[in-house]
PDB file of N, CA and C in Angstrom:
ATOM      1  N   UNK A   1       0.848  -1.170   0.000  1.00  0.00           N
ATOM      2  CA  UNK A   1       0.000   0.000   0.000  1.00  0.00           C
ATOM      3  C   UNK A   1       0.902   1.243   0.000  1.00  0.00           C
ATOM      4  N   UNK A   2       0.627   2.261  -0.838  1.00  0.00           N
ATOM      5  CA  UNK A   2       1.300   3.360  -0.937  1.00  0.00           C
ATOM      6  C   UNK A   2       1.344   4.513  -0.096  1.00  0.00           C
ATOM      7  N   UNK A   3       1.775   5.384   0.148  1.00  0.00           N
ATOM      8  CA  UNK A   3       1.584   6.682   1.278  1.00  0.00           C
ATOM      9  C   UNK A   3       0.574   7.334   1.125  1.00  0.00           C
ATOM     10  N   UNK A   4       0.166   7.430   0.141  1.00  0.00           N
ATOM     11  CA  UNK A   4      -0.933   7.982  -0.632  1.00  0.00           C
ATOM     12  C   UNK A   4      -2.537   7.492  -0.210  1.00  0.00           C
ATOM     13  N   UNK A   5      -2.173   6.074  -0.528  1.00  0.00           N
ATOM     14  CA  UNK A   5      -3.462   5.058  -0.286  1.00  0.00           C
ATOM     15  C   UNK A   5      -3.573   5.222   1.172  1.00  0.00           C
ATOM     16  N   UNK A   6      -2.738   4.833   2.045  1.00  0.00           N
ATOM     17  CA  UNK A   6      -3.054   4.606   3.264  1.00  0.00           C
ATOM     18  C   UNK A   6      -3.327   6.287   3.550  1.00  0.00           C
ATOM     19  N   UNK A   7      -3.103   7.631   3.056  1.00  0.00           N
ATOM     20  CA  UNK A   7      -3.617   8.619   3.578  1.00  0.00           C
ATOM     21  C   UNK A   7      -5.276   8.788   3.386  1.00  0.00           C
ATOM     22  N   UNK A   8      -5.377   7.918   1.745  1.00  0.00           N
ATOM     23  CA  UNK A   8      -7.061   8.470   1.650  1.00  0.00           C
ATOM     24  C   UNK A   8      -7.890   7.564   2.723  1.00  0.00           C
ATOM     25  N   UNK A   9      -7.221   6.083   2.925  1.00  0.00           N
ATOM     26  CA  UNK A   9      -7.753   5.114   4.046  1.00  0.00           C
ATOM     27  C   UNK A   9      -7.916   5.692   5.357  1.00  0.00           C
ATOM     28  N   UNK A  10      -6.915   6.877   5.858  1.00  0.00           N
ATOM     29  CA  UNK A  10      -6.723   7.406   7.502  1.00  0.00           C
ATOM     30  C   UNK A  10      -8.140   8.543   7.174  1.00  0.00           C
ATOM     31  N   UNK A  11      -7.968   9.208   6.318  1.00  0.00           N
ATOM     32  CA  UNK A  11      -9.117  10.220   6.091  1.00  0.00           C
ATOM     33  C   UNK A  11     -10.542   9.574   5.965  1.00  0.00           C
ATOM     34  N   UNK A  12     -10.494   8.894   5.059  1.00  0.00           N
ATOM     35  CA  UNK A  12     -11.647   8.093   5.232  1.00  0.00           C
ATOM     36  C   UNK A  12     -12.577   7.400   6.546  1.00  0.00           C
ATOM     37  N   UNK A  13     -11.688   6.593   7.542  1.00  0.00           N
ATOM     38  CA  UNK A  13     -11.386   6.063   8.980  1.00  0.00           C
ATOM     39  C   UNK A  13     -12.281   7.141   9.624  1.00  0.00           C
ATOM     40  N   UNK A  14     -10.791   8.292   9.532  1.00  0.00           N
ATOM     41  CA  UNK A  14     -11.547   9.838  10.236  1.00  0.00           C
ATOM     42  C   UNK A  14     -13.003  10.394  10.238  1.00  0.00           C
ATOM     43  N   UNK A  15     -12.816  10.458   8.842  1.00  0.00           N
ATOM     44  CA  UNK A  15     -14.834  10.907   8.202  1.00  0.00           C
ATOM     45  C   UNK A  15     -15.684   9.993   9.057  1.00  0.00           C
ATOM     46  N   UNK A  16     -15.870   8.530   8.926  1.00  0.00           N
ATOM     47  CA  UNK A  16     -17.098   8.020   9.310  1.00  0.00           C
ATOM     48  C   UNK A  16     -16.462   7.646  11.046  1.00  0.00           C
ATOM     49  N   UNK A  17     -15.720   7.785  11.803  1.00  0.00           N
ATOM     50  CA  UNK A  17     -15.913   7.055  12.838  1.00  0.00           C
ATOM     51  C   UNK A  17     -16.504   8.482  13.933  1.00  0.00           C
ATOM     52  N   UNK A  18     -16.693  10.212  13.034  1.00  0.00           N
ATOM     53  CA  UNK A  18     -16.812  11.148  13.275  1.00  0.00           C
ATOM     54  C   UNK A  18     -18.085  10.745  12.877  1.00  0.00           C
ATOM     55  N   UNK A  19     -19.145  10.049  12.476  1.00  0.00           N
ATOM     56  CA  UNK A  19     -20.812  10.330  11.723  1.00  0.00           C
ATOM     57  C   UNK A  19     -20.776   9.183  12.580  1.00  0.00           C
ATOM     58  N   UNK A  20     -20.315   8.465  13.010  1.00  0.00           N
ATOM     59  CA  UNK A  20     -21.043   7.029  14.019  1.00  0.00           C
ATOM     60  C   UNK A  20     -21.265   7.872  15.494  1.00  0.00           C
ATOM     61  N   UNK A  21     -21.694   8.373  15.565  1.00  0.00           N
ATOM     62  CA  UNK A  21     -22.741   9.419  16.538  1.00  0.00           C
ATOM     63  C   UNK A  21     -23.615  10.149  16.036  1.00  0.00           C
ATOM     64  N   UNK A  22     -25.306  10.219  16.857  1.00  0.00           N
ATOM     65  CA  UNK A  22     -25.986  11.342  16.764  1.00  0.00           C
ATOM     66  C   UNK A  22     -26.639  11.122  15.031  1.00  0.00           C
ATOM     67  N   UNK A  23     -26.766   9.873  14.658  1.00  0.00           N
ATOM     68  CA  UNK A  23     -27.847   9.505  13.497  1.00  0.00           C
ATOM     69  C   UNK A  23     -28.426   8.829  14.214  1.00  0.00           C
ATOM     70  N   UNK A  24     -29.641   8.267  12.942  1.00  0.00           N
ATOM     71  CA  UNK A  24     -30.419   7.534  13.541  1.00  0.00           C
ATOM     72  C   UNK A  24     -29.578   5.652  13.162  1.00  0.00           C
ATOM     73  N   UNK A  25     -29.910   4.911  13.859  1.00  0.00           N
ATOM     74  CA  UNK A  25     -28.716   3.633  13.430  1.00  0.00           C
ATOM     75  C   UNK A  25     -28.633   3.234  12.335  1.00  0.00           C
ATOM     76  N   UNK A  26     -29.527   2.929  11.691  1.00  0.00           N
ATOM     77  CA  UNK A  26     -29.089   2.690  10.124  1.00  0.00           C
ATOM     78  C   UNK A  26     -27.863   3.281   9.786  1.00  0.00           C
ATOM     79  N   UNK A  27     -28.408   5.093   9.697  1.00  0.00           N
ATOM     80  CA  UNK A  27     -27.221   5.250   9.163  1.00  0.00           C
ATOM     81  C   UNK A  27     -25.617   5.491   9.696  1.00  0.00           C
ATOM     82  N   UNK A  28     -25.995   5.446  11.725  1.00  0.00           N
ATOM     83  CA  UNK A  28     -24.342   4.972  11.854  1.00  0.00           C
ATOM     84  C   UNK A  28     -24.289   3.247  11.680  1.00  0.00           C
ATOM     85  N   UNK A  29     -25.106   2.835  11.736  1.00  0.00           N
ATOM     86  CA  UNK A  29     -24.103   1.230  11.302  1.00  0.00           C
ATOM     87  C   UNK A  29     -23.637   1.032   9.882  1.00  0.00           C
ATOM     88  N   UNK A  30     -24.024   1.947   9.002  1.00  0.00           N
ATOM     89  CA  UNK A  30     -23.658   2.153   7.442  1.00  0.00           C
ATOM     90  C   UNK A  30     -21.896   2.585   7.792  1.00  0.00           C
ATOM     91  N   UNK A  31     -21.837   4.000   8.859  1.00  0.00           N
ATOM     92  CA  UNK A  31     -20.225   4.247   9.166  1.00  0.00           C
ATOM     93  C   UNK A  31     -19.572   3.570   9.993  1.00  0.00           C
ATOM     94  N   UNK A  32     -19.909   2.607  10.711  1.00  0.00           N
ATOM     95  CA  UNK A  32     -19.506   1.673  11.303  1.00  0.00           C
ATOM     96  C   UNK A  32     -18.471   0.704  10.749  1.00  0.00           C
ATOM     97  N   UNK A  33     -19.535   0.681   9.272  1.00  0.00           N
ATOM     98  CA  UNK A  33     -19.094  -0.664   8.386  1.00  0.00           C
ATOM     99  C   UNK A  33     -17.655  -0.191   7.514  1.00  0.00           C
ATOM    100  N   UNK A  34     -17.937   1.298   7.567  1.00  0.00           N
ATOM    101  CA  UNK A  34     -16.865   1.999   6.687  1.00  0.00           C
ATOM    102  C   UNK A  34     -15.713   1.998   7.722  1.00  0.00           C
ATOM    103  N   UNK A  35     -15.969   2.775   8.887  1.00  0.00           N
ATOM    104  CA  UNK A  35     -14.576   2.677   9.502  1.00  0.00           C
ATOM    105  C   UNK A  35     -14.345   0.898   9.678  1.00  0.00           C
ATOM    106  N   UNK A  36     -14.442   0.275   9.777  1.00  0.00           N
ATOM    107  CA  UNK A  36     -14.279  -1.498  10.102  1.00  0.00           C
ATOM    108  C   UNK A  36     -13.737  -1.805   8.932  1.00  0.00           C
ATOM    109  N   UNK A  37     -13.814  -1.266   7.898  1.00  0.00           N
ATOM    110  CA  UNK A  37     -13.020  -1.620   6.554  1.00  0.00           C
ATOM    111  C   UNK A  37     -12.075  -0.915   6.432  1.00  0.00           C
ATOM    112  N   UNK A  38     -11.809   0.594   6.864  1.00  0.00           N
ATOM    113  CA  UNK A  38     -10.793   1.469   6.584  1.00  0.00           C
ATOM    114  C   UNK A  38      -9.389   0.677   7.652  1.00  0.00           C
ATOM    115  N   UNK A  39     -10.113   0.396   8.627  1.00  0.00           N
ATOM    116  CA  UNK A  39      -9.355  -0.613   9.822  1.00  0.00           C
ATOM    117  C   UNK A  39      -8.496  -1.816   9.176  1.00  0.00           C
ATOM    118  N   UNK A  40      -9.567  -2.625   8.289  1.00  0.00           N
ATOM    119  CA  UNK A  40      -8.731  -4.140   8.055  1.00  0.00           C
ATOM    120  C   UNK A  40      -7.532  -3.956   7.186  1.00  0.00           C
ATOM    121  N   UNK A  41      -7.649  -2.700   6.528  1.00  0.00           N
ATOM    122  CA  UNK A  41      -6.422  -2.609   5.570  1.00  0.00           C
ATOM    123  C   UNK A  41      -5.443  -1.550   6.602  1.00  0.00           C
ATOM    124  N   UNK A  42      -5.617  -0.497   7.450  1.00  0.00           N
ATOM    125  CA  UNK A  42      -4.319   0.032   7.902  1.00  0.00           C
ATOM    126  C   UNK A  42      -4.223  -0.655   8.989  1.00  0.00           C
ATOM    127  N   UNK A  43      -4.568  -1.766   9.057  1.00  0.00           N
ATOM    128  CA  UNK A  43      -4.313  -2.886  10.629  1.00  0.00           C
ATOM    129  C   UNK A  43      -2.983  -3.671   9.898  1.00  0.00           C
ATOM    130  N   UNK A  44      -2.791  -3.488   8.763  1.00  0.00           N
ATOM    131  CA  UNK A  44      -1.705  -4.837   8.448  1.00  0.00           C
ATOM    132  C   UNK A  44      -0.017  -3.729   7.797  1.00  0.00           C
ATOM    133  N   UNK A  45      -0.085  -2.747   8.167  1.00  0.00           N
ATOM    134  CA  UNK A  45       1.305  -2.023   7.839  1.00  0.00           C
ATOM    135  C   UNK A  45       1.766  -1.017   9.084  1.00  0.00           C
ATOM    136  N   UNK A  46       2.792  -1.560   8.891  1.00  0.00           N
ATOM    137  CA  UNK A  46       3.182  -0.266  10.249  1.00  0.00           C
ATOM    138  C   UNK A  46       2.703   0.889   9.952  1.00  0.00           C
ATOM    139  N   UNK A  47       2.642   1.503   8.506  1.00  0.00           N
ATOM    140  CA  UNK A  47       2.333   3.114   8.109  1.00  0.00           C
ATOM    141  C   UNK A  47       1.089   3.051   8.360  1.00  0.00           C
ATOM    142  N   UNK A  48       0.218   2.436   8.107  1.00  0.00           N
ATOM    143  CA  UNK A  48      -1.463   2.093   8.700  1.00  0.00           C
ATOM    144  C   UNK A  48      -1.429   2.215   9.768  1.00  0.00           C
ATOM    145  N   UNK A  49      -1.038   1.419  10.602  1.00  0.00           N
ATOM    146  CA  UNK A  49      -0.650   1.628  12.030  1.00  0.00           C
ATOM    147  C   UNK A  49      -0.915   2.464  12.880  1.00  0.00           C
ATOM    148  N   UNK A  50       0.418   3.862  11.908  1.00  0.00           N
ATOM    149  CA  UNK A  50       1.196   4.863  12.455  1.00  0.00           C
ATOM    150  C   UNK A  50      -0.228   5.543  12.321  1.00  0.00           C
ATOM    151  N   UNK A  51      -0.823   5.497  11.135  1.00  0.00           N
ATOM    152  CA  UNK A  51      -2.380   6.560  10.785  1.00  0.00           C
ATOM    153  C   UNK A  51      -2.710   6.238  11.650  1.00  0.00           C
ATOM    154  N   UNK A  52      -3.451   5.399  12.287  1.00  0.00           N
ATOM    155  CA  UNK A  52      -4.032   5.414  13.084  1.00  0.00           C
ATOM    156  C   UNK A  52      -3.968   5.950  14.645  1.00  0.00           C
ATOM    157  N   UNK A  53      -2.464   4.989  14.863  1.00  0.00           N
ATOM    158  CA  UNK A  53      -2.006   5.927  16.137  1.00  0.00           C
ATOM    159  C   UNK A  53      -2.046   7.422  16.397  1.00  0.00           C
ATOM    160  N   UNK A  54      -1.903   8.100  14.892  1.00  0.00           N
ATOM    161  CA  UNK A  54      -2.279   9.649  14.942  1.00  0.00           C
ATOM    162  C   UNK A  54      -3.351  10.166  15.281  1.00  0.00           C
ATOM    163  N   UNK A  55      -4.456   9.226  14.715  1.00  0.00           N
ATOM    164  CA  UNK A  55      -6.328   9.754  15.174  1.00  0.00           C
ATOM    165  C   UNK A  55      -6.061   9.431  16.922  1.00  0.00           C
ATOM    166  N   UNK A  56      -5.387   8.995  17.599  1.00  0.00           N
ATOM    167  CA  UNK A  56      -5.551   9.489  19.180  1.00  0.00           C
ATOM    168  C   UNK A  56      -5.462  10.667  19.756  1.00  0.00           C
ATOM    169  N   UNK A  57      -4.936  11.654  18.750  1.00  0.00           N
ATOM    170  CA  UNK A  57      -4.979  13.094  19.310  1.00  0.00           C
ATOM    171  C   UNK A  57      -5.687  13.880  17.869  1.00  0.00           C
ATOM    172  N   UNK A  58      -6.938  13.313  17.626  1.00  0.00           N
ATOM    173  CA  UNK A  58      -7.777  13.595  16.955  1.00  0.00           C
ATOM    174  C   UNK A  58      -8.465  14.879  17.767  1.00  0.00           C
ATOM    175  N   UNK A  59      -9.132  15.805  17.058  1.00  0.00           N
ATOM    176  CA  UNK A  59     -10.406  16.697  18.035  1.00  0.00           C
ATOM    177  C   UNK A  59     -11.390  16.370  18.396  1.00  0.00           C
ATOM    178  N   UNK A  60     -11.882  15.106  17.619  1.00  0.00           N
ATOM    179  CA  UNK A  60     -13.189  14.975  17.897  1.00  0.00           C
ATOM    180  C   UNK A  60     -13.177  13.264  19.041  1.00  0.00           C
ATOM    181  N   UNK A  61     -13.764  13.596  19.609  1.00  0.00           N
ATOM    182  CA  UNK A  61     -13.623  12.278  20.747  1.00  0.00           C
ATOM    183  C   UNK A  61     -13.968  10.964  20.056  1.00  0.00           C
ATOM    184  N   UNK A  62     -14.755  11.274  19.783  1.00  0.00           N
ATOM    185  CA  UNK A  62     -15.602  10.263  18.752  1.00  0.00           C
ATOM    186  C   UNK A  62     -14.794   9.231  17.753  1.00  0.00           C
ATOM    187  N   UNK A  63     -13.592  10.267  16.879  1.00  0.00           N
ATOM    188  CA  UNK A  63     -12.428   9.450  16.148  1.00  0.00           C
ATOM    189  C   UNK A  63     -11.343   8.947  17.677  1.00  0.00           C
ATOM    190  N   UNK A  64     -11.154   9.749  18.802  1.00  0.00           N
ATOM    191  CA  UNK A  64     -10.138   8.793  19.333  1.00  0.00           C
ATOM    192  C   UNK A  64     -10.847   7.888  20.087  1.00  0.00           C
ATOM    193  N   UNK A  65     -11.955   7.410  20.354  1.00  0.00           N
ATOM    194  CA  UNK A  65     -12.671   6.406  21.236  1.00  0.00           C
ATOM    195  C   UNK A  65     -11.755   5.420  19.863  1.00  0.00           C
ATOM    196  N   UNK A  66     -12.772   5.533  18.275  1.00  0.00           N
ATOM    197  CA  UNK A  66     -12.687   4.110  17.611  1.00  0.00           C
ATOM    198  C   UNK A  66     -11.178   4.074  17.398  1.00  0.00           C
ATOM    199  N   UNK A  67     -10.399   5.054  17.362  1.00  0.00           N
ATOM    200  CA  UNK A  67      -8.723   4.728  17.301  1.00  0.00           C
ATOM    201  C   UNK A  67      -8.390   3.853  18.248  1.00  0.00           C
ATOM    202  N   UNK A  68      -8.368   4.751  19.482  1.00  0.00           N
ATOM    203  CA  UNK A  68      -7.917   3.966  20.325  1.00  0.00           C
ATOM    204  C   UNK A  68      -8.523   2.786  20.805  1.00  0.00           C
ATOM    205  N   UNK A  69      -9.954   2.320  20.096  1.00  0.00           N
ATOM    206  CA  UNK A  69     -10.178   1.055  20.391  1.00  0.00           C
ATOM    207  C   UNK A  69      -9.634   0.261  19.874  1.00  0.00           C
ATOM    208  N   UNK A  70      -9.148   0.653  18.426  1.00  0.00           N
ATOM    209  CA  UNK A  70      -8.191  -0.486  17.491  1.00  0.00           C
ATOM    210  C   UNK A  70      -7.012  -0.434  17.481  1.00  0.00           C
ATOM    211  N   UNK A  71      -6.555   0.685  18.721  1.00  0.00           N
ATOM    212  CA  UNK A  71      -4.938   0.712  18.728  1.00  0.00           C
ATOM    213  C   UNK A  71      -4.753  -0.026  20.136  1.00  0.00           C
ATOM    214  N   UNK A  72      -5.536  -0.407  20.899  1.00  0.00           N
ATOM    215  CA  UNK A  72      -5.439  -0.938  22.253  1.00  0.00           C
ATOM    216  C   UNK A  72      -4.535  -2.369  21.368  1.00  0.00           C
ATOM    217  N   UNK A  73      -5.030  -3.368  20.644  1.00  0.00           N
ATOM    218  CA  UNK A  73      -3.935  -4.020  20.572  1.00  0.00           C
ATOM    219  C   UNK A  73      -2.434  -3.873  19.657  1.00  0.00           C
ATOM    220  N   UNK A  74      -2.148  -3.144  19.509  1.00  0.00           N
ATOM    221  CA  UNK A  74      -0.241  -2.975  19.460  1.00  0.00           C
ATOM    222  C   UNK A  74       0.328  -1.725  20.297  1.00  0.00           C
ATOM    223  N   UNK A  75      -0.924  -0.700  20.907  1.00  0.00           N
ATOM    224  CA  UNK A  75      -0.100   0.015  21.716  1.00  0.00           C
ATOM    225  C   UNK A  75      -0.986   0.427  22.831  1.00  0.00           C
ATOM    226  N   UNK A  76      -1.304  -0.355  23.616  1.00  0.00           N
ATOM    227  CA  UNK A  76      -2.295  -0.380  24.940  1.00  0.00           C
ATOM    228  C   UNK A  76      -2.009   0.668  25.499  1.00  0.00           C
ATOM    229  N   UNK A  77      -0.933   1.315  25.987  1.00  0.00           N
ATOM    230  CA  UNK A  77      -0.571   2.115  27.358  1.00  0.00           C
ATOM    231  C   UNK A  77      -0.665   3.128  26.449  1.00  0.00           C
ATOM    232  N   UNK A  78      -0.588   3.365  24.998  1.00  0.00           N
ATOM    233  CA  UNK A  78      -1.300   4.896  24.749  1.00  0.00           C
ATOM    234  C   UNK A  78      -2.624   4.957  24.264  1.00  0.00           C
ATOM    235  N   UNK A  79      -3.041   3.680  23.788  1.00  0.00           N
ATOM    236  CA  UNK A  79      -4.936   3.811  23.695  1.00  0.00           C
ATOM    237  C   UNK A  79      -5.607   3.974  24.812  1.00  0.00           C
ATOM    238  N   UNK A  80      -4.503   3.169  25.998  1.00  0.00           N
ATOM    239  CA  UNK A  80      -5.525   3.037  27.262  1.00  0.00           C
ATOM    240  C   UNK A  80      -5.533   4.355  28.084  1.00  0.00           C
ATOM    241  N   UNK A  81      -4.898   5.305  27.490  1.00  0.00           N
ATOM    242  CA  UNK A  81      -3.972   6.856  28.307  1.00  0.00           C
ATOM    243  C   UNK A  81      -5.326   7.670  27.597  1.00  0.00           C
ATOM    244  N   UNK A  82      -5.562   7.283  26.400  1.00  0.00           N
ATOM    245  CA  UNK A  82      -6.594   8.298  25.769  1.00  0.00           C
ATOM    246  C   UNK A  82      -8.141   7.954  26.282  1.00  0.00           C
ATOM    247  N   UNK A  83      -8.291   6.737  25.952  1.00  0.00           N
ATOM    248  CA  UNK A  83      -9.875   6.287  26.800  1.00  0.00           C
ATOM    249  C   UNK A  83     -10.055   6.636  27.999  1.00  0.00           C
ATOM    250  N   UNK A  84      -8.403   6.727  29.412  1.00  0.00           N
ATOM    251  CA  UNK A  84      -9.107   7.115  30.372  1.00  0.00           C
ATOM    252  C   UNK A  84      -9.600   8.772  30.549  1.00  0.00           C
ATOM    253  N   UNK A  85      -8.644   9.704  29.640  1.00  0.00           N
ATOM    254  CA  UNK A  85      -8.938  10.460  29.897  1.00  0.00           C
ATOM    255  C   UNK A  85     -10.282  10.680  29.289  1.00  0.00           C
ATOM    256  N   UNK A  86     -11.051  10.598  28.560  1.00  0.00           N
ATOM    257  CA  UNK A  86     -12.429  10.338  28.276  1.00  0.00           C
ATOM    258  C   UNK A  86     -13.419  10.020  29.033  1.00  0.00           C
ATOM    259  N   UNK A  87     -13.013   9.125  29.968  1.00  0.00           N
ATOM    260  CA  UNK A  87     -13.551   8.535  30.989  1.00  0.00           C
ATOM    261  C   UNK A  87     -13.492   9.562  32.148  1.00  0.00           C
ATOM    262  N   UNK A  88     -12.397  10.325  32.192  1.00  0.00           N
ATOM    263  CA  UNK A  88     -12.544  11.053  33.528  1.00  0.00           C
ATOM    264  C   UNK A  88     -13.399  12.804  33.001  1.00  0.00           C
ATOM    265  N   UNK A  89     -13.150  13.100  31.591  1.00  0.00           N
ATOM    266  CA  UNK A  89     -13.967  14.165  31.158  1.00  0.00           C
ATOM    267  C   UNK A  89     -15.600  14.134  31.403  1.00  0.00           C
ATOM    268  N   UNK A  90     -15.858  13.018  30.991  1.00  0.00           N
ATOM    269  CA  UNK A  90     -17.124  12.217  31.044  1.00  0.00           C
ATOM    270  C   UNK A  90     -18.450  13.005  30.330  1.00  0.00           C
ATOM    271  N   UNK A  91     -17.645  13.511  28.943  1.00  0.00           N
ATOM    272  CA  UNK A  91     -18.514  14.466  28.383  1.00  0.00           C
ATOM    273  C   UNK A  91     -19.417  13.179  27.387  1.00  0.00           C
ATOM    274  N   UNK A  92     -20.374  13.667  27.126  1.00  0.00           N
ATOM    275  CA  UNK A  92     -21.781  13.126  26.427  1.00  0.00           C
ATOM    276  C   UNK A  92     -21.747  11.938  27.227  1.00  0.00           C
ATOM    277  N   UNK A  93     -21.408  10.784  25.997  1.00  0.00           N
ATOM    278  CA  UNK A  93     -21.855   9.723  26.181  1.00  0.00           C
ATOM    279  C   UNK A  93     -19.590   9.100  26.098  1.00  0.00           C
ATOM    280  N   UNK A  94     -19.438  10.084  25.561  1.00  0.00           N
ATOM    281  CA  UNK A  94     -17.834   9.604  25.133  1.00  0.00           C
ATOM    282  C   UNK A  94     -17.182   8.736  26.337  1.00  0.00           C
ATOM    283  N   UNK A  95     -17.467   9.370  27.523  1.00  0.00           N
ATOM    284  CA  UNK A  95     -16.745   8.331  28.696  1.00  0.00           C
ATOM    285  C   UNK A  95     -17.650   7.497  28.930  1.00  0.00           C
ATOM    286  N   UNK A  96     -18.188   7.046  28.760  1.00  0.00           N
ATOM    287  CA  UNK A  96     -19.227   5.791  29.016  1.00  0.00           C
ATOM    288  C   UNK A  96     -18.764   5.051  27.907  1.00  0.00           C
ATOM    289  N   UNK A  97     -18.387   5.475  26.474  1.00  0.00           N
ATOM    290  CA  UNK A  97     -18.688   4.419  25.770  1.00  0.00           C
ATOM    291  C   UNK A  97     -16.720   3.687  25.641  1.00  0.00           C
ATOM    292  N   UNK A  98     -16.104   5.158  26.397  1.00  0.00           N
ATOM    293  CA  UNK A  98     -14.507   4.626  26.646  1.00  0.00           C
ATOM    294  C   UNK A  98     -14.774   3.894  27.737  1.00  0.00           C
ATOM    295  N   UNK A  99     -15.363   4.163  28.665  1.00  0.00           N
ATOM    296  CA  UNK A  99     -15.366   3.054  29.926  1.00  0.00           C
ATOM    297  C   UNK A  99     -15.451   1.554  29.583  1.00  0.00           C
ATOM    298  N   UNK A 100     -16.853   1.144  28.711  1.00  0.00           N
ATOM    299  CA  UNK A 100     -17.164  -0.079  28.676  1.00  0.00           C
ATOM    300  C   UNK A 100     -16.041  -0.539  27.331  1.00  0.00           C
ATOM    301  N   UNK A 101     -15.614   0.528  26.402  1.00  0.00           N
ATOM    302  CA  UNK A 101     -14.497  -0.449  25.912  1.00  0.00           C
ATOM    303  C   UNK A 101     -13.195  -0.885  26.564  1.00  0.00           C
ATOM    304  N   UNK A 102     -12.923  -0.057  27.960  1.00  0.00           N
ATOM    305  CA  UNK A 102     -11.893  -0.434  28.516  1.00  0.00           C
ATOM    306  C   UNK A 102     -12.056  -1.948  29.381  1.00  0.00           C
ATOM    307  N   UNK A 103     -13.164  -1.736  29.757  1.00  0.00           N
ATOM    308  CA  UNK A 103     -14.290  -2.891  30.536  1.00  0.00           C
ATOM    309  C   UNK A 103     -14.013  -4.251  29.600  1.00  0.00           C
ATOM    310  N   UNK A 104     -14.412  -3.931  28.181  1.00  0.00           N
ATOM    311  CA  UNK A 104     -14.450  -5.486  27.348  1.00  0.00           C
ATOM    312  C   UNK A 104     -13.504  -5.659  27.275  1.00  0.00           C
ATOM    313  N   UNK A 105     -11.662  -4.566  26.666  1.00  0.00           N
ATOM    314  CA  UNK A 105     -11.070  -5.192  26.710  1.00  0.00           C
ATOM    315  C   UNK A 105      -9.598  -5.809  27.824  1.00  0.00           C
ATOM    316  N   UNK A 106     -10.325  -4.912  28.870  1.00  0.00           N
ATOM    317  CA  UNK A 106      -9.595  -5.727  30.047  1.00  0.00           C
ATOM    318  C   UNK A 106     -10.329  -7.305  30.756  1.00  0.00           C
ATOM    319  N   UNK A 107     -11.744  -7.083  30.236  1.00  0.00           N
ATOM    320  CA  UNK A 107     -11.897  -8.867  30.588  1.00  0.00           C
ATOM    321  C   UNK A 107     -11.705 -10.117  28.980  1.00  0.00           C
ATOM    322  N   UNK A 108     -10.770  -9.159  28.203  1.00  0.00           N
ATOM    323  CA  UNK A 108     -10.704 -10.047  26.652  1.00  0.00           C
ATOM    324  C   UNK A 108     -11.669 -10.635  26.095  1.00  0.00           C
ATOM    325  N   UNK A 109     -12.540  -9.128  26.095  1.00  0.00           N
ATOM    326  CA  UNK A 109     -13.914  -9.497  25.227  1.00  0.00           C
ATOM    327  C   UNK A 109     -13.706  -8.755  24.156  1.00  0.00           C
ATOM    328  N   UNK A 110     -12.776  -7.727  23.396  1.00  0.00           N
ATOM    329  CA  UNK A 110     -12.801  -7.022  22.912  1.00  0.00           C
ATOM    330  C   UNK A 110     -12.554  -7.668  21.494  1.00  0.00           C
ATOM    331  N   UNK A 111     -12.907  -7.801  20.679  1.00  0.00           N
ATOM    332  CA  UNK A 111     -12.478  -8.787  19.276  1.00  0.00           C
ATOM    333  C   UNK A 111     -12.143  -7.324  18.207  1.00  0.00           C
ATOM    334  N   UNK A 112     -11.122  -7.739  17.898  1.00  0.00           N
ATOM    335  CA  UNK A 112      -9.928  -6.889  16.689  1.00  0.00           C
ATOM    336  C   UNK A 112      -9.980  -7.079  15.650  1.00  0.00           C
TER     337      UNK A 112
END
């Protein structure tokens, strides 16, 4: 995958894991499905990776909840640094929904 590709893949990631809030479900499980695909391809290169590790100091909470849910496995102690602080802001729904992902994947319910 090229630098290129994996940038329109991180932007892409960005866009919908920012619209998986505040629709009605249809249409966030439509961005659901998009970020979950933008995922399976920058899950397999370090430069994918690295995109991703960048959406943890995203603006919108919303992109670092689903980052750091898919960065908890290759770099825990900085996904798990971003969810808590989410958790201790406890704005909307964002620390609740960092809580219970910290919840699934400290009892290894969390599937990657």
């Amino acid at each position: 995958m090229t630098s290129e590709e994996v940038e329109v893949l991180r932007e892409q990631y960005r866009s919908a894991a920012e619209r998986t809030v505040g629709a009605p479900a249809p249409v966030i499980n439509r961005w659901v499905a998009e970020v979950e695909r933008c995922y399976k391809f920058l899950k397999n290169t370090d430069e994918g990776r690295n995109a991703l590790l960048s959406l943890l100091e995203d603006s919108h909470p919303q992109v670092r909840i689903w980052a750091a849910r898919h960065c908890l496995q290759w770099d825990p102690v900085r996904a798990r640094d971003v969810l808590e602080e989410l958790v201790r802001k406890n704005e909307a729904m964002y620390g609740f929904t960092a809580k219970y992902t910290l919840k699934e994947f400290d009892k290894g319910r969390l599937r990657f």
